[in-house]
Protein backbone atom coordinates (compact mmCIF):
# COMPACT_ATOMS: atom_id res chain seq x y z
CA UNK A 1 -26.14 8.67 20.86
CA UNK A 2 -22.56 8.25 21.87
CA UNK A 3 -20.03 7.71 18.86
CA UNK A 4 -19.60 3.82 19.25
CA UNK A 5 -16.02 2.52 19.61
CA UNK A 6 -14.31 1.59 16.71
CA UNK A 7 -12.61 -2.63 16.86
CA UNK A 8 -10.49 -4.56 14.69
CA UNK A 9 -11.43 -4.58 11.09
CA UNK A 10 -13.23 -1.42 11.61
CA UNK A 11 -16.66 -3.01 13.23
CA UNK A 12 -17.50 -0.78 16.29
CA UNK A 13 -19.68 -2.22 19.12
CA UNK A 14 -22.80 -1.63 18.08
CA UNK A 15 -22.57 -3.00 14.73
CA UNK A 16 -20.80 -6.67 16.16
CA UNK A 17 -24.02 -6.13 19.12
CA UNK A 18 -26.54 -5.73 15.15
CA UNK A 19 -24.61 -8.62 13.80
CA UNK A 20 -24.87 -11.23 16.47
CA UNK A 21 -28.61 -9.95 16.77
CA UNK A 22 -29.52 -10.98 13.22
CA UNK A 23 -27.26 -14.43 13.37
CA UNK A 24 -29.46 -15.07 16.31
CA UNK A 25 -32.96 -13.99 15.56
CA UNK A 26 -32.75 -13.79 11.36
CA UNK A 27 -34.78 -10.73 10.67
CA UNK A 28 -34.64 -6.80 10.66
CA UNK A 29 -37.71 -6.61 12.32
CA UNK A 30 -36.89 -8.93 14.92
CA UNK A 31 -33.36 -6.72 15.85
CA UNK A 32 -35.18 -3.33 15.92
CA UNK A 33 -37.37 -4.70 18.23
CA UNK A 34 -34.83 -6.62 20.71
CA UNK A 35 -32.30 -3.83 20.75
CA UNK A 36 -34.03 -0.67 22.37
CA UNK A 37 -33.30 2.53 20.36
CA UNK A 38 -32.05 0.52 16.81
CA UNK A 39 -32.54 3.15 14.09
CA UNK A 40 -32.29 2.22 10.16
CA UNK A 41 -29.28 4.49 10.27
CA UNK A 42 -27.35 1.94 12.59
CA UNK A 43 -28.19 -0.79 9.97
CA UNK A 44 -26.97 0.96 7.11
CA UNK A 45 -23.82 2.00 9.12
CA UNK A 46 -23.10 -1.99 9.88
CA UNK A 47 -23.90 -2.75 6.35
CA UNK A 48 -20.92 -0.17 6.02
CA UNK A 49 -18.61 -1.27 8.19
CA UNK A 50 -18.83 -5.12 7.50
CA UNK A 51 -18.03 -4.13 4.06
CA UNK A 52 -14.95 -2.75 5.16
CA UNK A 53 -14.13 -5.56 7.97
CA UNK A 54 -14.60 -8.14 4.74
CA UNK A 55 -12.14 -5.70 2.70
CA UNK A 56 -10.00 -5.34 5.66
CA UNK A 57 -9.49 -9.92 5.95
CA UNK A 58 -8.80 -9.67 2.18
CA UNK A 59 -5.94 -7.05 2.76
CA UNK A 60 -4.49 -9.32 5.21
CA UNK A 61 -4.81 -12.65 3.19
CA UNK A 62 -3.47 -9.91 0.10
CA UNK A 63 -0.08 -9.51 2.30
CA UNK A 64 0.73 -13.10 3.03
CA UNK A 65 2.93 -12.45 0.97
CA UNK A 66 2.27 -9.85 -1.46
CA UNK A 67 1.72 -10.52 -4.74
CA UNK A 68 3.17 -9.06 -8.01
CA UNK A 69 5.97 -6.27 -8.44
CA UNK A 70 7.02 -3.45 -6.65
CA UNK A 71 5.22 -0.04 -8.18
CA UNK A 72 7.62 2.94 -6.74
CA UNK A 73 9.51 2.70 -10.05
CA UNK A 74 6.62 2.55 -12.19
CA UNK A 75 5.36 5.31 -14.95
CA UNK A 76 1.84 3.82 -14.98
CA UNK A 77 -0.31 1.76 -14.32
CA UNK A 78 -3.21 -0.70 -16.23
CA UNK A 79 -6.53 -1.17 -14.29
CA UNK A 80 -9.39 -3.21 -15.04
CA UNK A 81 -12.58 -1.59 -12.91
CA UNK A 82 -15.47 -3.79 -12.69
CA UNK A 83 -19.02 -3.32 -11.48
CA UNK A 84 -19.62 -5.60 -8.94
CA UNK A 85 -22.81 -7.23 -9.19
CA UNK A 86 -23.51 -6.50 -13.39
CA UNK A 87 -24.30 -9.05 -15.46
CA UNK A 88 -23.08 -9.29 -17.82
CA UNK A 89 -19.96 -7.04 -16.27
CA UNK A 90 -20.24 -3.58 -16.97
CA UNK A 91 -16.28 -2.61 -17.07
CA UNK A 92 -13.65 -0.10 -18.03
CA UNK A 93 -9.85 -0.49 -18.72
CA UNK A 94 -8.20 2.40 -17.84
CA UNK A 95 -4.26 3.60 -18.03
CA UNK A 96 -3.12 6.18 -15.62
CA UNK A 97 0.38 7.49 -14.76
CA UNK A 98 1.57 6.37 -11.58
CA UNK A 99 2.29 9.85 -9.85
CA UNK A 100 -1.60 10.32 -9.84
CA UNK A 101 -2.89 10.62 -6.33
CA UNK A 102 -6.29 8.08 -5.19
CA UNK A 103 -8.19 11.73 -5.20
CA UNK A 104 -7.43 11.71 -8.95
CA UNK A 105 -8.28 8.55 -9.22
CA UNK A 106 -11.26 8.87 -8.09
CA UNK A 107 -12.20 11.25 -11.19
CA UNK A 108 -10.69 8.83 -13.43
CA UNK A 109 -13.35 6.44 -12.46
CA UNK A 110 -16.17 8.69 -11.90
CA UNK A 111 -15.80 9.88 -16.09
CA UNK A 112 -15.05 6.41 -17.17
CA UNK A 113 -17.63 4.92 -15.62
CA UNK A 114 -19.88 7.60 -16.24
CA UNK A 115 -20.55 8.44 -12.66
CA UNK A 116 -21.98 11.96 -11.75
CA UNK A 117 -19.80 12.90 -8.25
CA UNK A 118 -23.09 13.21 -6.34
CA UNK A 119 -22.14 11.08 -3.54
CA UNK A 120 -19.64 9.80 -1.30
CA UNK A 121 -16.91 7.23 -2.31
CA UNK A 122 -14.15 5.53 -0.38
CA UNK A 123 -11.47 3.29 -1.72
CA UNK A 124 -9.97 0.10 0.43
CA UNK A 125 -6.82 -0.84 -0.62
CA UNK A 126 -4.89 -3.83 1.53
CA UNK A 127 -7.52 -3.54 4.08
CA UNK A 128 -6.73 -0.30 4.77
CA UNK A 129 -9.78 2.59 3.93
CA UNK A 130 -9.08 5.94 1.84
CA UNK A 131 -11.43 8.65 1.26
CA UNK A 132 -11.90 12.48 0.76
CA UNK A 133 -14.35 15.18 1.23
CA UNK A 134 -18.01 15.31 0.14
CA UNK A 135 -19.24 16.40 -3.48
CA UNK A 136 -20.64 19.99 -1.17
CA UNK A 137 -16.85 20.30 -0.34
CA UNK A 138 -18.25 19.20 3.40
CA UNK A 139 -15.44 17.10 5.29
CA UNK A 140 -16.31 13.49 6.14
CA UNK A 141 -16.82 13.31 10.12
CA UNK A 142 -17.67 9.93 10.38
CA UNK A 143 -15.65 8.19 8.33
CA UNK A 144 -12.21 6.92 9.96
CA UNK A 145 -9.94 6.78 7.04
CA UNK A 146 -6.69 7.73 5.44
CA UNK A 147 -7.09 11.38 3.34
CA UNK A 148 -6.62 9.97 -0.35
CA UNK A 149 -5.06 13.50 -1.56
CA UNK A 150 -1.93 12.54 0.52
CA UNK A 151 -1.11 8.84 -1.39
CA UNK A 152 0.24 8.85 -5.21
CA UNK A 153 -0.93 5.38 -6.75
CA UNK A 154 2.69 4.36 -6.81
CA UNK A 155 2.76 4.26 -3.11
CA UNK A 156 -0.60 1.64 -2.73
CA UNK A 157 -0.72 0.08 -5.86
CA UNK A 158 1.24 -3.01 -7.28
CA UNK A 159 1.15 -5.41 -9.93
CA UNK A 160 -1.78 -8.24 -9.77
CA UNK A 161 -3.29 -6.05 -6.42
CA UNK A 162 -7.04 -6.22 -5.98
CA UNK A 163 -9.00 -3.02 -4.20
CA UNK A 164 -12.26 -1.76 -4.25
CA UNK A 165 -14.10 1.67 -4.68
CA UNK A 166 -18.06 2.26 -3.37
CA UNK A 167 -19.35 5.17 -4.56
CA UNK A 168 -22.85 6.05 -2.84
CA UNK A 169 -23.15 4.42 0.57
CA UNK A 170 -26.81 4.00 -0.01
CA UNK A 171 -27.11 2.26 -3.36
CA UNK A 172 -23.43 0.96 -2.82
CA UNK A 173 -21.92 0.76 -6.65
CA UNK A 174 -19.19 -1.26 -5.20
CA UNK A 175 -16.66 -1.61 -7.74
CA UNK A 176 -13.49 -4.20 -8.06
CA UNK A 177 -10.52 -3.03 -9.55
CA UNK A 178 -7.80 -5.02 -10.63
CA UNK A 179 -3.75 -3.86 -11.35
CA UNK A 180 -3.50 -5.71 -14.77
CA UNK A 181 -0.05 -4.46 -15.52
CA UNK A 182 2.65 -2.03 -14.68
CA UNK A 183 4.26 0.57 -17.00
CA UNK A 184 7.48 0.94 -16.72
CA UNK A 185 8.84 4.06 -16.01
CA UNK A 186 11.52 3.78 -18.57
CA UNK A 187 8.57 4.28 -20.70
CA UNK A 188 7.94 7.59 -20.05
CA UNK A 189 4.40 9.14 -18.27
CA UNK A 190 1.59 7.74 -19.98
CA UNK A 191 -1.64 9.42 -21.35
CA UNK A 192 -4.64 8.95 -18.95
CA UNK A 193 -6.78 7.17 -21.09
CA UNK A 194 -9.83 4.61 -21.17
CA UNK A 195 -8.78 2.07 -23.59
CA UNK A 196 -11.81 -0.56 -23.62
CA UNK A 197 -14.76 -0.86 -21.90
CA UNK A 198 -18.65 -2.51 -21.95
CA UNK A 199 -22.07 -1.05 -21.45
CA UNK A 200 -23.04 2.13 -19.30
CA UNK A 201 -23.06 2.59 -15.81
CA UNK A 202 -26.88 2.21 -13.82
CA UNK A 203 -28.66 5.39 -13.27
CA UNK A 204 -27.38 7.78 -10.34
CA UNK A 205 -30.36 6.43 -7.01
CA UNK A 206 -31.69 3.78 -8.77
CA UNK A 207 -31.62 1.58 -5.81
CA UNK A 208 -28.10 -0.31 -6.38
CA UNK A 209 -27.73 -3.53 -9.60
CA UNK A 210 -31.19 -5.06 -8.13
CA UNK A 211 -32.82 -2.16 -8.37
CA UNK A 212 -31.73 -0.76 -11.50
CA UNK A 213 -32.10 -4.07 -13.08
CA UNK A 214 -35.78 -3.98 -11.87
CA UNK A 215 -35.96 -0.11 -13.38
CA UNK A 216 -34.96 -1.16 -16.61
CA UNK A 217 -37.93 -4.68 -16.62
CA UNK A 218 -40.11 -1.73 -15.83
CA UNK A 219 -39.17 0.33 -18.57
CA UNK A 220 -39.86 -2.39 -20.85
CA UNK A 221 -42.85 -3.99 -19.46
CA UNK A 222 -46.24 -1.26 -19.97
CA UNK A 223 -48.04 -3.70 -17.15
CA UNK A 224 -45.17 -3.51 -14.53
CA UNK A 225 -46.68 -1.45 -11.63
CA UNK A 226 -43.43 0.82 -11.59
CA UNK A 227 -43.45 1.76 -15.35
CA UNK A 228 -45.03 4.83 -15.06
CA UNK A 229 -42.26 5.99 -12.12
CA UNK A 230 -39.58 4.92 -14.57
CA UNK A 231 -40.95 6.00 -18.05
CA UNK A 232 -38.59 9.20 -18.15
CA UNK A 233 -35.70 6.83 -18.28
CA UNK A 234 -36.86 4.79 -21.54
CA UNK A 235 -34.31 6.32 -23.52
CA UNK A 236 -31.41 4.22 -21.31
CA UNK A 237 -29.44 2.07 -23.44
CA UNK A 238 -27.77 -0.23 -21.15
CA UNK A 239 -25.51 -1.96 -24.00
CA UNK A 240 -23.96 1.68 -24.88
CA UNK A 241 -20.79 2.93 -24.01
CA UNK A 242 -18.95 5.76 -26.00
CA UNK A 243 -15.58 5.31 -25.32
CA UNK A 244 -14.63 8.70 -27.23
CA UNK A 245 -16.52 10.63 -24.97
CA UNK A 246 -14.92 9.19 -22.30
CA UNK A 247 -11.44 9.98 -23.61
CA UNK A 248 -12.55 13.69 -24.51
CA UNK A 249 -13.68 14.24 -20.71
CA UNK A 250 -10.37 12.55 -19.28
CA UNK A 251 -8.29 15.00 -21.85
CA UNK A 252 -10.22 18.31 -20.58
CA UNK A 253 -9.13 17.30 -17.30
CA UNK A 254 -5.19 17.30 -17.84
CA UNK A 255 -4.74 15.26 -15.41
């Protein structure tokens, strides 16, 4: 199949030709069978890319006018990373220095979240898409962004911004993070450090919040027909969160 071209907001043609398709007839099954040679892959990929065209309006609305101060003279910065779609929120409050690049951001979040790196992330800041290269060290073909090794956080970030970080394109952790304050510079570099923070992150492919939510009623119910698939989890203790570890890990990495 011919690479599809690529419009405004980062929709290409055969996702808008998916999306008018379900407005229209309301059903998955109904669009696989109206549009010849549909595969699941080209629904996943619009799910993907009207994610981004959503992200992409917000960066414009973000920039009319932008909000908060300037960040180029800034020794740090305070983020507030939530887990879209937890409740209640599972979320992190991190400090970073401001000469970290979005690359080493992106470890920041996987150890304070207590990610594993085992899939595919991209960050949208401003409407505009970052990302990097696969946890197999495998470049990303496919997906049309800005390398995140090139931008320090100084040079995207600024006080009161909103931007968002998916990690695993299937399950789609989508997370919100918020700039919650700017350290000066005068200050001197800060520590990268995780300074509060509530509850541990879902289970690497456990089917995004619905379906780790639905894991963890199976857990606890012996009559729920997937308790037996998820009984090697019953140790989980979704109200943990060890912030010490957390701070350990982000140490050993000197970042």
């Amino acid at each position: 199949m011919a690479k599809s071209k690529k419009l405004i907001g980062g929709l290409s043609e055969r996702s808008l030709l998916i999306l008018a398709a379900f407005q229209k007839l309301g059903s998955i099954e109904a669009i696989m069978d109206a549009i010849p040679g549909i595969t699941a892959k080209d629904l996943e990929q619009c799910l993907r890319e009207s994610k981004k065209a959503l992200h992409f309006i917000d960066g414009i609305r973000a920039q009319k006018p932008k909000a908060g101060k300037t960040s180029r003279q800034a020794g740090g910065f305070q983020l507030k990373i939530v887990l879209e779609g937890s409740k209640p929120p599972i979320w992190r409050r991190v400090i970073v220095p401001a000469d970290l690049t979005l690359d080493e951001l992106h470890w920041v979040i996987q150890v304070a979240m207590g990610w594993e790196n085992a899939h595919l992330h991209e960050f949208t800041i401003d409407g505009t898409p970052f990302g990097g290269t696969a946890p197999d060290e495998t470049e990303l073909e496919e997906m049309d962004c800005e390398d995140e090794t090139c931008f320090q956080l100084s040079e995207v970030l600024r006080e009161k911004l909103k931007f968002y970080y998916l990690y695993d394109f299937g399950d789609s952790w989508e997370h919100t993070i918020t700039v919650e304050k700017i350290i000066p510079a005068r200050a001197g570099r800060p520590e990268t450090l995780c300074t509060a923070g509530k509850r541990r992150c879902p289970l690497e492919d456990s089917g995004g919040m619905h379906g780790y939510y639905e894991m963890l009623k199976a857990i606890a119910d012996k009559k729920h027909p997937a308790h037996a698939e998820w009984y090697r989890a019953r140790n989980i203790a979704p109200e943990a969160f060890d912030i010490q570890a957390v701070n350990s890990a982000l140490a050993r990495m000197k970042l």
